[in-house]
N, C-alpha and C. Protein backbone atom coordinates (compact mmCIF):
# COMPACT_ATOMS: atom_id res chain seq x y z
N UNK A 1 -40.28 115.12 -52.39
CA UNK A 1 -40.37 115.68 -53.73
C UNK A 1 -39.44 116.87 -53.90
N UNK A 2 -39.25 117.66 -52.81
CA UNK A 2 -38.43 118.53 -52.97
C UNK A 2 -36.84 118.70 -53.23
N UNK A 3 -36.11 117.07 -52.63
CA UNK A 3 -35.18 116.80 -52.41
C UNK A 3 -34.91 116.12 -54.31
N UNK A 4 -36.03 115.82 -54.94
CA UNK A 4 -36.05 115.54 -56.26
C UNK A 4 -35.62 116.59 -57.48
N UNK A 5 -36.06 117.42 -57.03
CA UNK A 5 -36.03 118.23 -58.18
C UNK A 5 -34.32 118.91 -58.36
N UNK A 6 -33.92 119.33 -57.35
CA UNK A 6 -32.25 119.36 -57.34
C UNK A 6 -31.77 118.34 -57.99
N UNK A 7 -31.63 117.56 -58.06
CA UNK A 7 -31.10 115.87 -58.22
C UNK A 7 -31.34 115.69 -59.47
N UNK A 8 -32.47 116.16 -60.08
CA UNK A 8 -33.09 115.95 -61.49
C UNK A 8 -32.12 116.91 -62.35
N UNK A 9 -32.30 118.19 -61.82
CA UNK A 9 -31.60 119.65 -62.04
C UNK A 9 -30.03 118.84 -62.54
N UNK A 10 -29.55 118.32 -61.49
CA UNK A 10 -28.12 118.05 -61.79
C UNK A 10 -28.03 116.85 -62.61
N UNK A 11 -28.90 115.88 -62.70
CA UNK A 11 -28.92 115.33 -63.94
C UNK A 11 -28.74 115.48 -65.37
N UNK A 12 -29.98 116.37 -65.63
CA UNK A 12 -29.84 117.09 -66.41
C UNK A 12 -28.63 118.08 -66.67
N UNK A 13 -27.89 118.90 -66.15
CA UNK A 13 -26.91 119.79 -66.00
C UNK A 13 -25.83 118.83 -66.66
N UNK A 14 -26.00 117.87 -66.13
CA UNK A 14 -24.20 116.57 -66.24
C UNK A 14 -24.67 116.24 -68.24
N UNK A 15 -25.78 115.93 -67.95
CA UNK A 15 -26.17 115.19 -69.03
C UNK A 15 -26.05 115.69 -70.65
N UNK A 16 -26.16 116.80 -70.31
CA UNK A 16 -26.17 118.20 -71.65
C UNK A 16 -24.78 118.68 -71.41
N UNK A 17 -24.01 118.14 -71.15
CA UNK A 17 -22.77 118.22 -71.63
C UNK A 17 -21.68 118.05 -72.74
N UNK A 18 -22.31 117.89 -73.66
CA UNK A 18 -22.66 117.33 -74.94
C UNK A 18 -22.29 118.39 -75.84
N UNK A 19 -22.72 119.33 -74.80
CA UNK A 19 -22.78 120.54 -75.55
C UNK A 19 -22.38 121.73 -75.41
N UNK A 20 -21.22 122.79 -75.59
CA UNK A 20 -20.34 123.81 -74.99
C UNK A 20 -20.40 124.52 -75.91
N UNK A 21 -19.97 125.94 -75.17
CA UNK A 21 -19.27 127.13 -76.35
C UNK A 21 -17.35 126.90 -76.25
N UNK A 22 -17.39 126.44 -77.43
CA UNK A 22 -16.02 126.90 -77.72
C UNK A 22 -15.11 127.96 -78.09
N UNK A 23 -14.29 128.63 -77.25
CA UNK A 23 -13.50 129.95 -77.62
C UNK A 23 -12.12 129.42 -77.53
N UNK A 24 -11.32 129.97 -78.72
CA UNK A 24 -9.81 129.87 -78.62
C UNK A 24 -9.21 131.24 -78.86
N UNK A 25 -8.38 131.50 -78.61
CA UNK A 25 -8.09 132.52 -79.08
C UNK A 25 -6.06 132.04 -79.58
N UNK A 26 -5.60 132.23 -80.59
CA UNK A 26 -4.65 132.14 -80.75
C UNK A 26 -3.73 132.52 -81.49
N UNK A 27 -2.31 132.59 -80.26
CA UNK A 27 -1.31 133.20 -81.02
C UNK A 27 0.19 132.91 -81.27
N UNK A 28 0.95 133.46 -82.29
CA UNK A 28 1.96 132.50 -82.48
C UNK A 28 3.04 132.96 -81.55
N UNK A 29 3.67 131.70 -81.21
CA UNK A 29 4.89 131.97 -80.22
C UNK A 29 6.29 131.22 -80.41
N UNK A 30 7.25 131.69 -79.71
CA UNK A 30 8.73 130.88 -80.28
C UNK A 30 8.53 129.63 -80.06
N UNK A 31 9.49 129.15 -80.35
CA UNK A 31 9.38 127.41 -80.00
C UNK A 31 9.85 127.34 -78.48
N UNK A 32 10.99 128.11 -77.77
CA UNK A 32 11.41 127.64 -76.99
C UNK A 32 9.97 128.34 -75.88
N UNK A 33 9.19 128.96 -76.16
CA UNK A 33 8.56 129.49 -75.04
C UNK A 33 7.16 128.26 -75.09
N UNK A 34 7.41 127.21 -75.41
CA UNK A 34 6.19 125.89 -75.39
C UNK A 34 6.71 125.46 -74.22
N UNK A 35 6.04 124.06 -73.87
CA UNK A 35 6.18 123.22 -72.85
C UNK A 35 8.02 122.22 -73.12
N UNK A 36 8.41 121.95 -72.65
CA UNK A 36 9.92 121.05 -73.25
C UNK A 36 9.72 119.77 -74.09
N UNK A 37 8.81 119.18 -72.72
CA UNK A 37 7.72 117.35 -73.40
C UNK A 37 7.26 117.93 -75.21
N UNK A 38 6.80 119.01 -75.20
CA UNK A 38 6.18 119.33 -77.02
C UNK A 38 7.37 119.74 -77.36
N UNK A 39 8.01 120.30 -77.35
CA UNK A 39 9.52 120.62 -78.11
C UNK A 39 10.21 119.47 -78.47
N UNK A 40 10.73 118.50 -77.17
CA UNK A 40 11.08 117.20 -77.50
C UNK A 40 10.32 115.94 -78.37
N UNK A 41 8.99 116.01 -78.20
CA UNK A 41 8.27 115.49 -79.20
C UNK A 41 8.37 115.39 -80.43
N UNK A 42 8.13 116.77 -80.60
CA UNK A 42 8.42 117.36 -82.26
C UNK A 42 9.33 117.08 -82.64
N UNK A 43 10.70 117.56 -81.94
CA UNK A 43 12.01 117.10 -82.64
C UNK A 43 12.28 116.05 -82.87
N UNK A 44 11.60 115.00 -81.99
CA UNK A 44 11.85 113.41 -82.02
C UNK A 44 11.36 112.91 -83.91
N UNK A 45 10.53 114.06 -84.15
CA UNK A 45 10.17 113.32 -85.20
C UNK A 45 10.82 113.93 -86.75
N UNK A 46 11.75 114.59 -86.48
CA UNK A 46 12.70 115.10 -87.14
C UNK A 46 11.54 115.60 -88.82
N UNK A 47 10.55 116.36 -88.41
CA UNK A 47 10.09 117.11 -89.55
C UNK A 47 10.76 117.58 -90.72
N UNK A 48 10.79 117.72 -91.97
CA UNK A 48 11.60 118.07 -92.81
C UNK A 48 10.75 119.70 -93.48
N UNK A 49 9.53 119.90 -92.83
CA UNK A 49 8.75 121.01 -93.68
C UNK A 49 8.75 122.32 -92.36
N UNK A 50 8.45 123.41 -92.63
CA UNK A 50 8.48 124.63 -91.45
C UNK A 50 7.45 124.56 -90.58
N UNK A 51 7.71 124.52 -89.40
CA UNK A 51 7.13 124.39 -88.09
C UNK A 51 6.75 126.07 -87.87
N UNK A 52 5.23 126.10 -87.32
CA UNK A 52 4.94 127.35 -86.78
C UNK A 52 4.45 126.60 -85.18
N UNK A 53 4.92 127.31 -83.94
CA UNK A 53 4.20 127.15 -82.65
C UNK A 53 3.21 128.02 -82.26
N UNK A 54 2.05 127.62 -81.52
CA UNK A 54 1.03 128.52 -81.23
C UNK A 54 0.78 127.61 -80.12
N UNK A 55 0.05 128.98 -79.49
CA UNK A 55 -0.27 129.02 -77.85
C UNK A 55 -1.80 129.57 -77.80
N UNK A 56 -2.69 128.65 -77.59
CA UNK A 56 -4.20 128.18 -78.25
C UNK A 56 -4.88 128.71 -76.13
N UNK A 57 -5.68 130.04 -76.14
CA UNK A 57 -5.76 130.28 -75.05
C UNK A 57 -7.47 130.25 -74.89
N UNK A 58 -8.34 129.29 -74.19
CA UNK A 58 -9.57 129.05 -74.15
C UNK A 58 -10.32 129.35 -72.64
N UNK A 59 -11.76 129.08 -72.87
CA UNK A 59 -12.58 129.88 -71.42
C UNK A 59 -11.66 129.05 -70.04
N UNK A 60 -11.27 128.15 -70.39
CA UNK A 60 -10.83 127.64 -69.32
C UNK A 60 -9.49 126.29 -69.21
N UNK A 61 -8.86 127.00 -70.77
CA UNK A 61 -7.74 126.01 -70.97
C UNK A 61 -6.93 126.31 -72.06
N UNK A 62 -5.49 126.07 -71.59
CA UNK A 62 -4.37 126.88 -72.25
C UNK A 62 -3.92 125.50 -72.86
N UNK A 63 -4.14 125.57 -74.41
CA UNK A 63 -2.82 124.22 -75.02
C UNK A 63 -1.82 124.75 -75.86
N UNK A 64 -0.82 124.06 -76.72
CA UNK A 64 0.05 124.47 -77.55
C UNK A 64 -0.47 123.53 -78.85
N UNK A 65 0.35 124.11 -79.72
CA UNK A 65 0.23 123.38 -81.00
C UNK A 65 1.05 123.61 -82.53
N UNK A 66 1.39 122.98 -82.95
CA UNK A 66 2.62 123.23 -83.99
C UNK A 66 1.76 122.57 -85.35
N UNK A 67 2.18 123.94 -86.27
CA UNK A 67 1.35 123.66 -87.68
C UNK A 67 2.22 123.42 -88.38
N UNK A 68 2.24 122.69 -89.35
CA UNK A 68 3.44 122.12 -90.39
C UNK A 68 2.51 121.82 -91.76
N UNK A 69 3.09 121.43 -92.68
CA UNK A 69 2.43 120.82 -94.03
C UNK A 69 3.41 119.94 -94.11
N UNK A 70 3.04 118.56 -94.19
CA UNK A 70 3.25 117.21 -94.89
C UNK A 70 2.50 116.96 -96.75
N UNK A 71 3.72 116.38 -97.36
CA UNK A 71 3.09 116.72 -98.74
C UNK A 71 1.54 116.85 -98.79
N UNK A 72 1.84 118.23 -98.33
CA UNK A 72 0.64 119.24 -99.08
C UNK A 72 -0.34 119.16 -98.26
N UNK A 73 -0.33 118.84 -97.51
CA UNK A 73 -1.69 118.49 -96.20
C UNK A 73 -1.24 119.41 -95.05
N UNK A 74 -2.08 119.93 -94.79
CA UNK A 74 -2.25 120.38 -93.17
C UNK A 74 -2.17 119.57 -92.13
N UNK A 75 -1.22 119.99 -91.37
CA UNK A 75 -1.25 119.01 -89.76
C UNK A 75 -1.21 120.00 -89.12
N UNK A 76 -1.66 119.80 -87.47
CA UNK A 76 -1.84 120.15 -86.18
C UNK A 76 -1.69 119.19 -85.04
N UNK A 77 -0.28 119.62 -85.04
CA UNK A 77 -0.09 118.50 -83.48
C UNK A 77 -0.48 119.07 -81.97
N UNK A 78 -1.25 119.02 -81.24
CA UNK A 78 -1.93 119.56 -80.26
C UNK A 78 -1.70 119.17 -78.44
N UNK A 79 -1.23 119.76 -77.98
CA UNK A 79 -0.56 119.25 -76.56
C UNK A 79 -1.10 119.85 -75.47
N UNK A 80 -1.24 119.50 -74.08
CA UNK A 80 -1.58 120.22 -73.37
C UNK A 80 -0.64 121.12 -72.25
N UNK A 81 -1.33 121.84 -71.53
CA UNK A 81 -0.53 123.22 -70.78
C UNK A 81 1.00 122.83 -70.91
N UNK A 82 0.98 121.33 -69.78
CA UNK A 82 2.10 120.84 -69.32
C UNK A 82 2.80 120.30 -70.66
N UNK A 83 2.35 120.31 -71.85
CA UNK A 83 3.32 119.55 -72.91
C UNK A 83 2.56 118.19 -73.38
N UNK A 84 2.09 117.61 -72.53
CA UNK A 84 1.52 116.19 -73.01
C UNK A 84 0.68 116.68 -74.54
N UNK A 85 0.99 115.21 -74.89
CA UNK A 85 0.61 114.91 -76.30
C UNK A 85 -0.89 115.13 -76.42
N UNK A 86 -1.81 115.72 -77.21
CA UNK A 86 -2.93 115.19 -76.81
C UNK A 86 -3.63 114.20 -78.57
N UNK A 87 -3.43 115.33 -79.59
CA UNK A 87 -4.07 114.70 -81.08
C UNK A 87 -3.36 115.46 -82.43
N UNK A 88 -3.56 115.08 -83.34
CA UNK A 88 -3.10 115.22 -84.37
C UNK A 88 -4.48 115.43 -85.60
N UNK A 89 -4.55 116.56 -86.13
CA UNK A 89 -5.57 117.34 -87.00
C UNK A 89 -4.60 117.07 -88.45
N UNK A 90 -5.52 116.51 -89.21
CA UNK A 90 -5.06 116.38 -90.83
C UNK A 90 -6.45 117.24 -91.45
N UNK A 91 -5.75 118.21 -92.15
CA UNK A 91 -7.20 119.02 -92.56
C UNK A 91 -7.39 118.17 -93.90
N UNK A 92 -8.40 117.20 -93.98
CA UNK A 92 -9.12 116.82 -95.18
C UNK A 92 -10.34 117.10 -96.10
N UNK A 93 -10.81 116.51 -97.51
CA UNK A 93 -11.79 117.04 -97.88
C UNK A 93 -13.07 116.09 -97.30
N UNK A 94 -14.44 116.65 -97.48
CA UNK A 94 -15.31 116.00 -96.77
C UNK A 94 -15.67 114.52 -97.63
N UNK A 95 -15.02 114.60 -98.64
CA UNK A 95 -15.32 113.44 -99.48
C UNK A 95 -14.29 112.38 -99.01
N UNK A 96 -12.73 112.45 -98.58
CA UNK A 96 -12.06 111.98 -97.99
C UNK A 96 -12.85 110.72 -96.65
N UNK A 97 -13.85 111.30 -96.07
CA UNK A 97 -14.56 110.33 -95.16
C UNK A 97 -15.47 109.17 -95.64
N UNK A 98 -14.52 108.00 -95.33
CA UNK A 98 -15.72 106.88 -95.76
C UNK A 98 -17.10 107.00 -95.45
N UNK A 99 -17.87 106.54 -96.97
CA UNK A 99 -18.89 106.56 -97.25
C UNK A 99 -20.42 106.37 -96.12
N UNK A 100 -19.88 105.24 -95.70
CA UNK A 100 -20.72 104.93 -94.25
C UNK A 100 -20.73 105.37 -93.56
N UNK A 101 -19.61 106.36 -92.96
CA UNK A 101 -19.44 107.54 -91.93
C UNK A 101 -19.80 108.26 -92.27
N UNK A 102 -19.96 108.76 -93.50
CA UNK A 102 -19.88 110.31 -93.94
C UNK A 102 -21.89 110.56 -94.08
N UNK A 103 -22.42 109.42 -94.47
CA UNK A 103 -23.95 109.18 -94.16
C UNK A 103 -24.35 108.89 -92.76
N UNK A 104 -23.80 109.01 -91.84
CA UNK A 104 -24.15 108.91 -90.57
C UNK A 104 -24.35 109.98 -90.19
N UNK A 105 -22.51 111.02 -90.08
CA UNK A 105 -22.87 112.07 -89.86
C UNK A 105 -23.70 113.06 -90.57
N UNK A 106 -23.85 113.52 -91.80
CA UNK A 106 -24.53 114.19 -92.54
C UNK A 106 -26.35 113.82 -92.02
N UNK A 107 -26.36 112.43 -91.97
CA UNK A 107 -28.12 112.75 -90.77
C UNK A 107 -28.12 112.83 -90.04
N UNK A 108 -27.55 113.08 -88.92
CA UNK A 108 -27.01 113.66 -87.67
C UNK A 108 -27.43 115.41 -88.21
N UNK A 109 -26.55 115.87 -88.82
CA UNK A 109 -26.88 117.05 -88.80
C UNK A 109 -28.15 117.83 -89.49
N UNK A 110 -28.23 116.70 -90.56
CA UNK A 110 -29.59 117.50 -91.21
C UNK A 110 -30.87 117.51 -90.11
N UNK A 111 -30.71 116.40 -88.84
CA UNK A 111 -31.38 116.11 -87.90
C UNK A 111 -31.20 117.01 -86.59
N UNK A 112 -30.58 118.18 -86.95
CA UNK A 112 -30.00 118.88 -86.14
C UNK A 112 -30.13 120.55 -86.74
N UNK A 113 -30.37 120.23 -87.71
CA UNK A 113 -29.97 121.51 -88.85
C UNK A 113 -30.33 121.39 -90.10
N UNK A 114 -31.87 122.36 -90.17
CA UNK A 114 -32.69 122.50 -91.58
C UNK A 114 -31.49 122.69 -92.58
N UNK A 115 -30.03 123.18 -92.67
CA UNK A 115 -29.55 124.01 -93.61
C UNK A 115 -28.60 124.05 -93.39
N UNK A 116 -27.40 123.68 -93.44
CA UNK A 116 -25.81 124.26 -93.29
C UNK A 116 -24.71 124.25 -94.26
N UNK A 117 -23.77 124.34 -93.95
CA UNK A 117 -22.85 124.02 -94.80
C UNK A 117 -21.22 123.96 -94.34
N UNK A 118 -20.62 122.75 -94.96
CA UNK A 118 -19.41 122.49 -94.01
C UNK A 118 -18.44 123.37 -94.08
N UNK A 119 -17.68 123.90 -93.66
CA UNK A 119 -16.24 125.18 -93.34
C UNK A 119 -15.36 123.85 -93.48
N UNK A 120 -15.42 123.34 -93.15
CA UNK A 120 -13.81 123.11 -92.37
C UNK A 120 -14.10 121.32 -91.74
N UNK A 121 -13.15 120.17 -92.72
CA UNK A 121 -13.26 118.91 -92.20
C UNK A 121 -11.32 118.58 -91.76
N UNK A 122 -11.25 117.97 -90.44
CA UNK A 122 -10.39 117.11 -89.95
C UNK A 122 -10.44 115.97 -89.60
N UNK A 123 -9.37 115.27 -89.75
CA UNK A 123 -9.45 113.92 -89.39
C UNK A 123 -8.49 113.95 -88.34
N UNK A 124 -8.56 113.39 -86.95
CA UNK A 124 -8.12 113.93 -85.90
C UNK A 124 -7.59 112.11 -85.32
N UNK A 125 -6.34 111.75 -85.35
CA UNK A 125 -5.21 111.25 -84.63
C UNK A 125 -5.17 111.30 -82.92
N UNK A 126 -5.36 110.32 -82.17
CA UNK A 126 -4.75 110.55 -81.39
C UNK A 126 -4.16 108.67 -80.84
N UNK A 127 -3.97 108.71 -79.75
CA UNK A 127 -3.23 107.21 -79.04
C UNK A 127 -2.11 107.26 -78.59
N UNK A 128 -1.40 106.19 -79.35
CA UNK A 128 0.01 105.96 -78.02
C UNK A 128 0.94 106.83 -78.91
N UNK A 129 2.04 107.55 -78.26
CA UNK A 129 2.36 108.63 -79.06
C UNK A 129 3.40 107.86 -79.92
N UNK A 130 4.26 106.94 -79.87
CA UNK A 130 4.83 105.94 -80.72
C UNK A 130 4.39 105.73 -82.18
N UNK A 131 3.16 105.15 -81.98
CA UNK A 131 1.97 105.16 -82.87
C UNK A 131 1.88 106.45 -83.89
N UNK A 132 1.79 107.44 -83.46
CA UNK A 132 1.49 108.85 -83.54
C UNK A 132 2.88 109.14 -84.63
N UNK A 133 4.44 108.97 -83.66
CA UNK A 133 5.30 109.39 -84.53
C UNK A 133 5.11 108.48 -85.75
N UNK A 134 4.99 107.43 -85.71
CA UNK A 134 5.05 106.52 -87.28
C UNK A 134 4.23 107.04 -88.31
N UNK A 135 3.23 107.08 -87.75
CA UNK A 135 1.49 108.22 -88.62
C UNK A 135 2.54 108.91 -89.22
N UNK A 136 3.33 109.87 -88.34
CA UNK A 136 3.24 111.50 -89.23
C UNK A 136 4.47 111.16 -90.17
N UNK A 137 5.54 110.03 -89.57
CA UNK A 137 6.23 109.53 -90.71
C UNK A 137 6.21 109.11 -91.99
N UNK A 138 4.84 107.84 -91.72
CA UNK A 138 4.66 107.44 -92.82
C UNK A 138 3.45 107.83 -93.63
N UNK A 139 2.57 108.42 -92.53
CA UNK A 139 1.51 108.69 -93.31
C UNK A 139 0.31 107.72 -93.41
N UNK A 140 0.64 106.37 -92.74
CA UNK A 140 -0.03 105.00 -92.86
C UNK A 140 -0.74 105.08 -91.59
N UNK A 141 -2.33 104.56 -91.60
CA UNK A 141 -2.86 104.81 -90.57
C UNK A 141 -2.40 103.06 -89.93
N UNK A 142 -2.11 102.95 -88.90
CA UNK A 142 -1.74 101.69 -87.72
C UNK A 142 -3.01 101.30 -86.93
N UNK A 143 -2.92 100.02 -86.92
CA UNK A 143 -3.93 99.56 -85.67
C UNK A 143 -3.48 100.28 -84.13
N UNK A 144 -4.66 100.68 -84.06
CA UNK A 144 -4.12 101.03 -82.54
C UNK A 144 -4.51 102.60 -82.43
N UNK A 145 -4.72 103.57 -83.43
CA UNK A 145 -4.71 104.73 -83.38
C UNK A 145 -6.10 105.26 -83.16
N UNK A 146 -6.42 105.89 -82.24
CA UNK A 146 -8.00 106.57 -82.19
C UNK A 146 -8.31 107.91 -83.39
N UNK A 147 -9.49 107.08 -84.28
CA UNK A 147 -9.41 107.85 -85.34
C UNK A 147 -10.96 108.55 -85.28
N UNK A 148 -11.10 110.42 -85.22
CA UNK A 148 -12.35 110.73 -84.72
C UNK A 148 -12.39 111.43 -86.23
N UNK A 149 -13.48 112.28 -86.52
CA UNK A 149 -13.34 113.38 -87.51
C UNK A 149 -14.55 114.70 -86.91
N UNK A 150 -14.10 115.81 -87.09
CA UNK A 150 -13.78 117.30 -86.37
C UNK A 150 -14.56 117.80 -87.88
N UNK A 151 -15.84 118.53 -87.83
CA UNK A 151 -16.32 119.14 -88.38
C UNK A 151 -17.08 120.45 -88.10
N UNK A 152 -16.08 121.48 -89.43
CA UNK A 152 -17.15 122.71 -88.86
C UNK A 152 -17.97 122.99 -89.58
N UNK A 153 -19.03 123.52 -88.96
CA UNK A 153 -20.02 124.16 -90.06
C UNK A 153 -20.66 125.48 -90.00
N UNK A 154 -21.24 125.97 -91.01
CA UNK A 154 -21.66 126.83 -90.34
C UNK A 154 -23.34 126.85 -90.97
N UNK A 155 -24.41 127.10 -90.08
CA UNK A 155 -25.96 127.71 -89.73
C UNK A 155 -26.37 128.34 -89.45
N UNK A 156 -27.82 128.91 -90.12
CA UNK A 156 -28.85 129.88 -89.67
C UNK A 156 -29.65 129.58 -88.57
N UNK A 157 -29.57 130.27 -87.40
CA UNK A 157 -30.56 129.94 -86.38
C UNK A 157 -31.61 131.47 -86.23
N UNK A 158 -32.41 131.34 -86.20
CA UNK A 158 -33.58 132.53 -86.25
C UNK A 158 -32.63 133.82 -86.71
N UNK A 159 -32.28 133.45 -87.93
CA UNK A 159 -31.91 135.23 -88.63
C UNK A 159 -30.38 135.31 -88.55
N UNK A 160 -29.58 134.32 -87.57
CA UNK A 160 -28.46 134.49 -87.00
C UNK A 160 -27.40 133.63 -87.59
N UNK A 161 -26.57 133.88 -88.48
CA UNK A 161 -25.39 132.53 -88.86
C UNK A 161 -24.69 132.27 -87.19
N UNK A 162 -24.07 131.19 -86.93
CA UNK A 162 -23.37 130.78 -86.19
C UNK A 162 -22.38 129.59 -86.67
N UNK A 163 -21.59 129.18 -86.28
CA UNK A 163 -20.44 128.20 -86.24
C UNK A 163 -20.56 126.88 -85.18
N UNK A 164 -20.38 125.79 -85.69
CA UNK A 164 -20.69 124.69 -84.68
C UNK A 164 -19.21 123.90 -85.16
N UNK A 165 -18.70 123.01 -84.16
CA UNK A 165 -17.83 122.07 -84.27
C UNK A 165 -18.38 120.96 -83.74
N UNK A 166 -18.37 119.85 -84.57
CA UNK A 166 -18.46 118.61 -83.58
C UNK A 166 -17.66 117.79 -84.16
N UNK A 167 -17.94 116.03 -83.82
CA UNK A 167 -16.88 115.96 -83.51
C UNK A 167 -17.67 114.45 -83.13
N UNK A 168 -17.11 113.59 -84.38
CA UNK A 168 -18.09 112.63 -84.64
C UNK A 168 -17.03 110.92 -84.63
N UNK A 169 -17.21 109.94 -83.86
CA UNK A 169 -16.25 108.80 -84.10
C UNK A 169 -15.95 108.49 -85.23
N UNK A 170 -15.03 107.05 -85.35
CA UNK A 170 -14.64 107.16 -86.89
C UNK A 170 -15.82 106.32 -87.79
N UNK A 171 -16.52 105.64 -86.89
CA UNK A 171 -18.26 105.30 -87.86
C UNK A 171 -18.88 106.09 -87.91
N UNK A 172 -18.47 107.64 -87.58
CA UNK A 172 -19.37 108.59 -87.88
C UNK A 172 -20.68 108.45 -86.56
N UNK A 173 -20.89 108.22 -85.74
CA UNK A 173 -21.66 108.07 -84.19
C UNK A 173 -21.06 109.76 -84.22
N UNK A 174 -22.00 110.47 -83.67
CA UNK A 174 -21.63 111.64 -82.56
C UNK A 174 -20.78 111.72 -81.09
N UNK A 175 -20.16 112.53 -80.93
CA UNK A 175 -19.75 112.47 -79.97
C UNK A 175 -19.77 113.72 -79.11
N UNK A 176 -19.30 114.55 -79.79
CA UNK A 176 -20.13 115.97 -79.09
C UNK A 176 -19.77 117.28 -80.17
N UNK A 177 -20.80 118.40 -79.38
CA UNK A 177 -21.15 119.60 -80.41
C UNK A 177 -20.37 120.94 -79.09
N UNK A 178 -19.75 121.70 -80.10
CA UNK A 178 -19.16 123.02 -79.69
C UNK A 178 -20.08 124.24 -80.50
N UNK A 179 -20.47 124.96 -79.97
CA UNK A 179 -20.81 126.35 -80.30
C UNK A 179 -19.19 127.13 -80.13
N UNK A 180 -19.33 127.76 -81.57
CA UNK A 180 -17.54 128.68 -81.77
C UNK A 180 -18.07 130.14 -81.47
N UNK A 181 -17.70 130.33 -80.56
CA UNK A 181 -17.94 132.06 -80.57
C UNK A 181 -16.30 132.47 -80.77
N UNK A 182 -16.55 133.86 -81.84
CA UNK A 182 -15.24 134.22 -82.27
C UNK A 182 -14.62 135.03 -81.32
N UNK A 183 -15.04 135.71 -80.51
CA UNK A 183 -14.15 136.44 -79.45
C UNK A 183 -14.98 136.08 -77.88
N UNK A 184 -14.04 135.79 -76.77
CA UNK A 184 -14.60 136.30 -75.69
C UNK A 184 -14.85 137.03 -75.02
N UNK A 185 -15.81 136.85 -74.01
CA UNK A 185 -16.47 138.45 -73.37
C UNK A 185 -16.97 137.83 -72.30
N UNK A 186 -16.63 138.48 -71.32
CA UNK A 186 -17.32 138.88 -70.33
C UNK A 186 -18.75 140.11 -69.42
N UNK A 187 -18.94 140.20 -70.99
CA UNK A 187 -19.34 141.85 -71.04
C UNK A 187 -20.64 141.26 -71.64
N UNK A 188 -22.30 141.98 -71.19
CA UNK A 188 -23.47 141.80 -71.93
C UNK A 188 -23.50 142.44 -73.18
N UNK A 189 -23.70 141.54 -74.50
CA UNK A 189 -24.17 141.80 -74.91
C UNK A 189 -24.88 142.29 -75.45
N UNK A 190 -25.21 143.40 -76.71
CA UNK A 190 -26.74 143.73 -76.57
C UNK A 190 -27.22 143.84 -78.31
């Protein structure tokens, strides 16, 4: 029995993973001080609107990312340390999400949350990066592309607003929840 309860412990531990604090902290940087693989990327896709680079620094992971506007939309192309590709953020409205998704997630959260209210909806791109350049070309979503949607919100928990991200498939299924804390610390609280 004793050899159980560890085992259970780490079950549990793996299992609630589901669920993190998210911290970014970020800031803008030249182009040439990114990874080369994201420099060459970008250029491959010969943008016609102003490129900003940022260097996105988290509890335990450094990415890059280049903000642009495509008629009139927000993008975020998102890469990791080494440059690799990772997704593509279109900031949309929450009405933008088909109907059947958009009732999935919304009881998800009311099932989660007496009360909130959305900040902030993306529709989040990712796959074969081929794929990816045609998207931001044409704008046409392709078979083949992994299509999630990235929602923030924000809630009252005993007296306390907080910020959640999750981060739901494209039928709207869950997939996982971020707690946003706005600065990090290492330091107690009080």
């Amino acid at each position: 029995m004793n050899r159980l309860i560890p085992i259970l412990c780490l079950i549990f531990l793996s299992t609630s993973g589901y669920s993190q604090i998210k911290f970014e902290k970020e800031e803008r940087i030249k182009k040439n001080e990114a990874p080369t693989n994201a420099i060459l990327f970008v250029d491959s896709m010969k943008l016609q609107s102003r490129i900003k680079w940022f260097k996105e620094i988290g509890y335990n992971k450094i990415s890059f990312e280049v903000k642009t506007k495509i008629n009139g939309k927000k993008y975020s192309i998102e890469f990791s340390e080494d440059g690799t590709f990772e997704d593509v953020e279109v900031e949309i409205r929450k009405e933008d999400i088909p109907q059947v998704a958009f009732n999935k997630i919304t009881d998800y959260l009311l099932k989660t949350h007496t009360k909130y209210d959305i900040d902030k909806v993306q529709i989040q791109y990712s796959g074969d990066t081929s794929l990816i350049s045609d998207f931001i070309a044409t704008e046409v979503d392709k078979n083949g592309l992994i299509i999630n949607y990235e929602i923030v919100i924000i809630t009252k928990v005993d007296g306390t607003f907080y910020s959640y991200e999750y981060l739901f498939d494209k039928n709207g299924e869950f997939i996982r929840k971020s707690k946003i804390q706005l600065r990090m610390t290492n330091n107690i609280e009080f």
